[in-house]
Protein backbone atom coordinates (compact mmCIF):
# COMPACT_ATOMS: atom_id res chain seq x y z
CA UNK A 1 81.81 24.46 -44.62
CA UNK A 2 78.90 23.88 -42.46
CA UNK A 3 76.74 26.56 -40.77
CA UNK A 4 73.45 26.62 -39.12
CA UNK A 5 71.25 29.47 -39.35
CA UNK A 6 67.88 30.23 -37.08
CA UNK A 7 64.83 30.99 -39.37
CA UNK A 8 61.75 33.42 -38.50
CA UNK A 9 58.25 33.71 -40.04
CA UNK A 10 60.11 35.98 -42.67
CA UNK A 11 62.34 32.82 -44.00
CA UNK A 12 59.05 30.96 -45.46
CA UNK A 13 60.41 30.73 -48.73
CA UNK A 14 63.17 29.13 -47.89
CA UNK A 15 61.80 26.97 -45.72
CA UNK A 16 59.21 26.03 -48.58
CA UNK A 17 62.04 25.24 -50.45
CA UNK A 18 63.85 23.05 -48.14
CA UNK A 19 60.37 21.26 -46.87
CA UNK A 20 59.13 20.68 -50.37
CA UNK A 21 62.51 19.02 -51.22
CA UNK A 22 62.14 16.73 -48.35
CA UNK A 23 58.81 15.94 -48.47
CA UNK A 24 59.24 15.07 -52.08
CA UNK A 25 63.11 13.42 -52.13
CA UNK A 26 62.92 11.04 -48.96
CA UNK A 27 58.34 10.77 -48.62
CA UNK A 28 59.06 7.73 -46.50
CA UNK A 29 60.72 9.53 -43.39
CA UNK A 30 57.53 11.70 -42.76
CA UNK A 31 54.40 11.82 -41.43
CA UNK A 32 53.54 14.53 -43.77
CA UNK A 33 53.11 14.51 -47.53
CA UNK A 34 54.00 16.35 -50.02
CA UNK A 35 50.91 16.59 -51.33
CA UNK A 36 49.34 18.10 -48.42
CA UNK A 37 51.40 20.58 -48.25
CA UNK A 38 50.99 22.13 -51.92
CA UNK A 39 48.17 22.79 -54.17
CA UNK A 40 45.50 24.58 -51.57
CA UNK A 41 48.28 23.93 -48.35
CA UNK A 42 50.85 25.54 -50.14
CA UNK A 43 49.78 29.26 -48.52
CA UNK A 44 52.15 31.58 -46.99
CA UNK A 45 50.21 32.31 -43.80
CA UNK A 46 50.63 28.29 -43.49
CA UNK A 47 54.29 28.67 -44.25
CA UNK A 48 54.37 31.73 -41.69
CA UNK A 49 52.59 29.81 -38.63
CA UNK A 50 54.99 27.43 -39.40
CA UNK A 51 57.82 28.51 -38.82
CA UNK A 52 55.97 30.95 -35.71
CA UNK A 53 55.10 27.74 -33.39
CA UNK A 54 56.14 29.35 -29.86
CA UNK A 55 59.29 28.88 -27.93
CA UNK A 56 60.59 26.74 -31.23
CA UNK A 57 64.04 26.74 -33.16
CA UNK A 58 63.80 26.32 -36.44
CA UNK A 59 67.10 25.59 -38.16
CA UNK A 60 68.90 25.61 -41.63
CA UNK A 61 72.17 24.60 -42.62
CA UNK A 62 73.85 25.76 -45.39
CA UNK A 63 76.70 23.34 -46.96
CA UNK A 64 79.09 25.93 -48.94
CA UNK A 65 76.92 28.71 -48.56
CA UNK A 66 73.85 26.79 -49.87
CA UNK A 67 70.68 25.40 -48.45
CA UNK A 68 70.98 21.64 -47.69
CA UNK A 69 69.13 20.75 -44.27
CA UNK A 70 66.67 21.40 -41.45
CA UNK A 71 65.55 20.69 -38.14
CA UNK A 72 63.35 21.83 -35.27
CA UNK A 73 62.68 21.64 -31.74
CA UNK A 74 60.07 22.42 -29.71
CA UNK A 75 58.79 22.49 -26.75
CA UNK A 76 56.13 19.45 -25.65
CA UNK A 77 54.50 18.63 -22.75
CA UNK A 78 57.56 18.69 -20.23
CA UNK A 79 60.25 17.56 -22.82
CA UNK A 80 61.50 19.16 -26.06
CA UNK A 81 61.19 17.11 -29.25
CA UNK A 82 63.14 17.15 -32.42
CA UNK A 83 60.99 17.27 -35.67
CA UNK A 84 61.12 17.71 -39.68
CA UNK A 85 64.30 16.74 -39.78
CA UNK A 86 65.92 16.48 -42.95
CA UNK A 87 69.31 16.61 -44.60
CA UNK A 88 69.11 16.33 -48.25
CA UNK A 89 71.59 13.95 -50.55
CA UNK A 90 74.25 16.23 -51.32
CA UNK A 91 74.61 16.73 -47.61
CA UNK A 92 74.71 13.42 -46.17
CA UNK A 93 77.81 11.86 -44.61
CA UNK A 94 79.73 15.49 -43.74
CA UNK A 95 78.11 15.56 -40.11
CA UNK A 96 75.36 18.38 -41.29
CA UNK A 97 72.80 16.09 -39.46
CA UNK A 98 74.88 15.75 -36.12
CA UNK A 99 75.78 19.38 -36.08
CA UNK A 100 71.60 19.92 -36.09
CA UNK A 101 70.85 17.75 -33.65
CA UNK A 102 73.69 19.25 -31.28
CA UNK A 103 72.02 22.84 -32.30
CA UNK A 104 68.77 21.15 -31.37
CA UNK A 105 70.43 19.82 -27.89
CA UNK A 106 71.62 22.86 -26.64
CA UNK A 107 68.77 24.72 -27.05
CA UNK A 108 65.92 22.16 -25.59
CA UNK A 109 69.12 22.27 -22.70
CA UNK A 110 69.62 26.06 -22.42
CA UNK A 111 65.19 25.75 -21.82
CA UNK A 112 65.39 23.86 -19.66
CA UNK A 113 64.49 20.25 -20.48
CA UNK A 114 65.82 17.37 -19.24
CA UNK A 115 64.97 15.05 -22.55
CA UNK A 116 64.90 15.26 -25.95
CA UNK A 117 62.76 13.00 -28.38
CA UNK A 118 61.93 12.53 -30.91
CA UNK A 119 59.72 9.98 -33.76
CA UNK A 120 61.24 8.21 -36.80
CA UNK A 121 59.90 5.76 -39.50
CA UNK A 122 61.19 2.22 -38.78
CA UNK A 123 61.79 2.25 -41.93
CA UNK A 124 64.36 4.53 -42.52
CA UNK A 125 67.52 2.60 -40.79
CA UNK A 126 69.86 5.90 -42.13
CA UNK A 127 68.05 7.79 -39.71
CA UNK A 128 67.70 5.55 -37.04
CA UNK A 129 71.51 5.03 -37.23
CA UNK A 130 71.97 8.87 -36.77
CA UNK A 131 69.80 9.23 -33.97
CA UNK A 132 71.71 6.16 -32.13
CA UNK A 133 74.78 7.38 -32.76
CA UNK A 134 74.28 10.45 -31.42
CA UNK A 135 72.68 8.73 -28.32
CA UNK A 136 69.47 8.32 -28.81
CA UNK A 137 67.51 4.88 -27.13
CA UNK A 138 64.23 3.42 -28.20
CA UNK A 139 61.57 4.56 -25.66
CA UNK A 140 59.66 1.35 -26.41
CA UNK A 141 56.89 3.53 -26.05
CA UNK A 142 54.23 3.16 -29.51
CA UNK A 143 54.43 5.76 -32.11
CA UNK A 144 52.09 6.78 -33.96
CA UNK A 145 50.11 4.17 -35.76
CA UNK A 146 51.25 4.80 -39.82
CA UNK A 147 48.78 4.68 -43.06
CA UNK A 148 49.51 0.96 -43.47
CA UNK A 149 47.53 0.48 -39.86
CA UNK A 150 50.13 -2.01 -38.60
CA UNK A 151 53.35 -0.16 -38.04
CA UNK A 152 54.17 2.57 -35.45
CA UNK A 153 56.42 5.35 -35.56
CA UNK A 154 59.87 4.51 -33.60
CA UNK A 155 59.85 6.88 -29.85
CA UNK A 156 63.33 7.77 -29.50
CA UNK A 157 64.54 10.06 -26.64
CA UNK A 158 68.13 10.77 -24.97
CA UNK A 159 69.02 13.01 -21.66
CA UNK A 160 70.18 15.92 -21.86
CA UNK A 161 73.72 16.79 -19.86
CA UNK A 162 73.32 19.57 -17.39
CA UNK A 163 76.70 20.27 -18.73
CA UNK A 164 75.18 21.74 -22.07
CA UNK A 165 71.73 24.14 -20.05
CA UNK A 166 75.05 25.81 -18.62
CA UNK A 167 77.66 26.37 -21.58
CA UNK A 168 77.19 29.54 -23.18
CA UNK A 169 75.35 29.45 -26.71
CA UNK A 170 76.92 31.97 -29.27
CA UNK A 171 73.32 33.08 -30.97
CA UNK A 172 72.62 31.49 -34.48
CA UNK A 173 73.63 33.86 -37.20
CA UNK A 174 69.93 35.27 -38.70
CA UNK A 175 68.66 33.54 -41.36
CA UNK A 176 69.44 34.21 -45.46
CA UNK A 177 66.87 36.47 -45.67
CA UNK A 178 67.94 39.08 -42.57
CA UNK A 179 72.03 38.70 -43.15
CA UNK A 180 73.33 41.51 -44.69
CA UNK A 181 73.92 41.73 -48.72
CA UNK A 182 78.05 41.80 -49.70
């Protein structure tokens, strides 16, 4: 069973957990290290702000009751965009990482955006197949220029249907931390 849970600043440590995992199981689809993001980075205020950026959803999904993916979107410069974006092995091929992008949809939607985008590693063709499946296009715009200082980052972006800003959105169960113990 999949289901997808909002976080708050008060989820850090699970959201530690999940981005550490990421960062460390799949370094080639991110921009980020993991590196940078332990050691002297790994604070919770840092964790906190994280998870605090305004107007954002931040998203877990739990696969059988445990932590297995995450997403975000937020809110940027007229269009929403869909970042750290992970779904980790055990996950992969149940539709976890559909089911967060249509979370991610909605929302960006229900704010009132007309596109959603996104930026992928051209190296990561799993990904890339995800995102075109779900209807994603290459903007053709350049990403952002990666460490090697030849390759880009992949633009993707797909419309949003006026049909999903006006379905009603049952709200996110809390996060982990806030649901109530058995």
């Amino acid at each position: 069973m999949i289901e997808l849970r909002a976080l708050t600043p008060e989820d850090w440590p699970l959201f530690r957990e999940l981005r550490l995992a990421a960062l460390a199981e799949a370094p080639y689809a991110f921009g980020s290290t993991l590196a940078a993001w332990q050691g002297e980075g790994d604070r919770e205020e840092r964790w906190r702000s994280r998870l605090a950026i305004p107007g954002a959803l931040d998203l877990v999904a739990l696969v059988d009751g445990e932590p297995a993916a995450m997403a975000t979107g937020v809110p940027e410069d007229g269009h929403a965009e869909l970042i750290s974006m992970w779904v980790g092995p055990k996950a992969r091929g149940r539709g976890v990482g559909a089911r967060l992008i249509a979370e991610i949809e909605g929302w960006a939607a229900r704010q009132g955006f007309a596109t959603l985008r996104l930026a992928v590693m051209p190296h990561n063709p799993h990904a890339i197949a995800l995102y075109e499946r779900v209807g994603f296009t290459d903007t053709g715009e350049p990403g952002d220029l990666l460490p090697d200082g030849v390759s880009r980052e992949l633009v993707l972006a797909k419309p949003l249907s006026k049909a999903l800003s006006e379905s009603p959105s049952e709200p996110l169960p809390k996060s982990p931390s806030e649901s109530p113990s058995p």
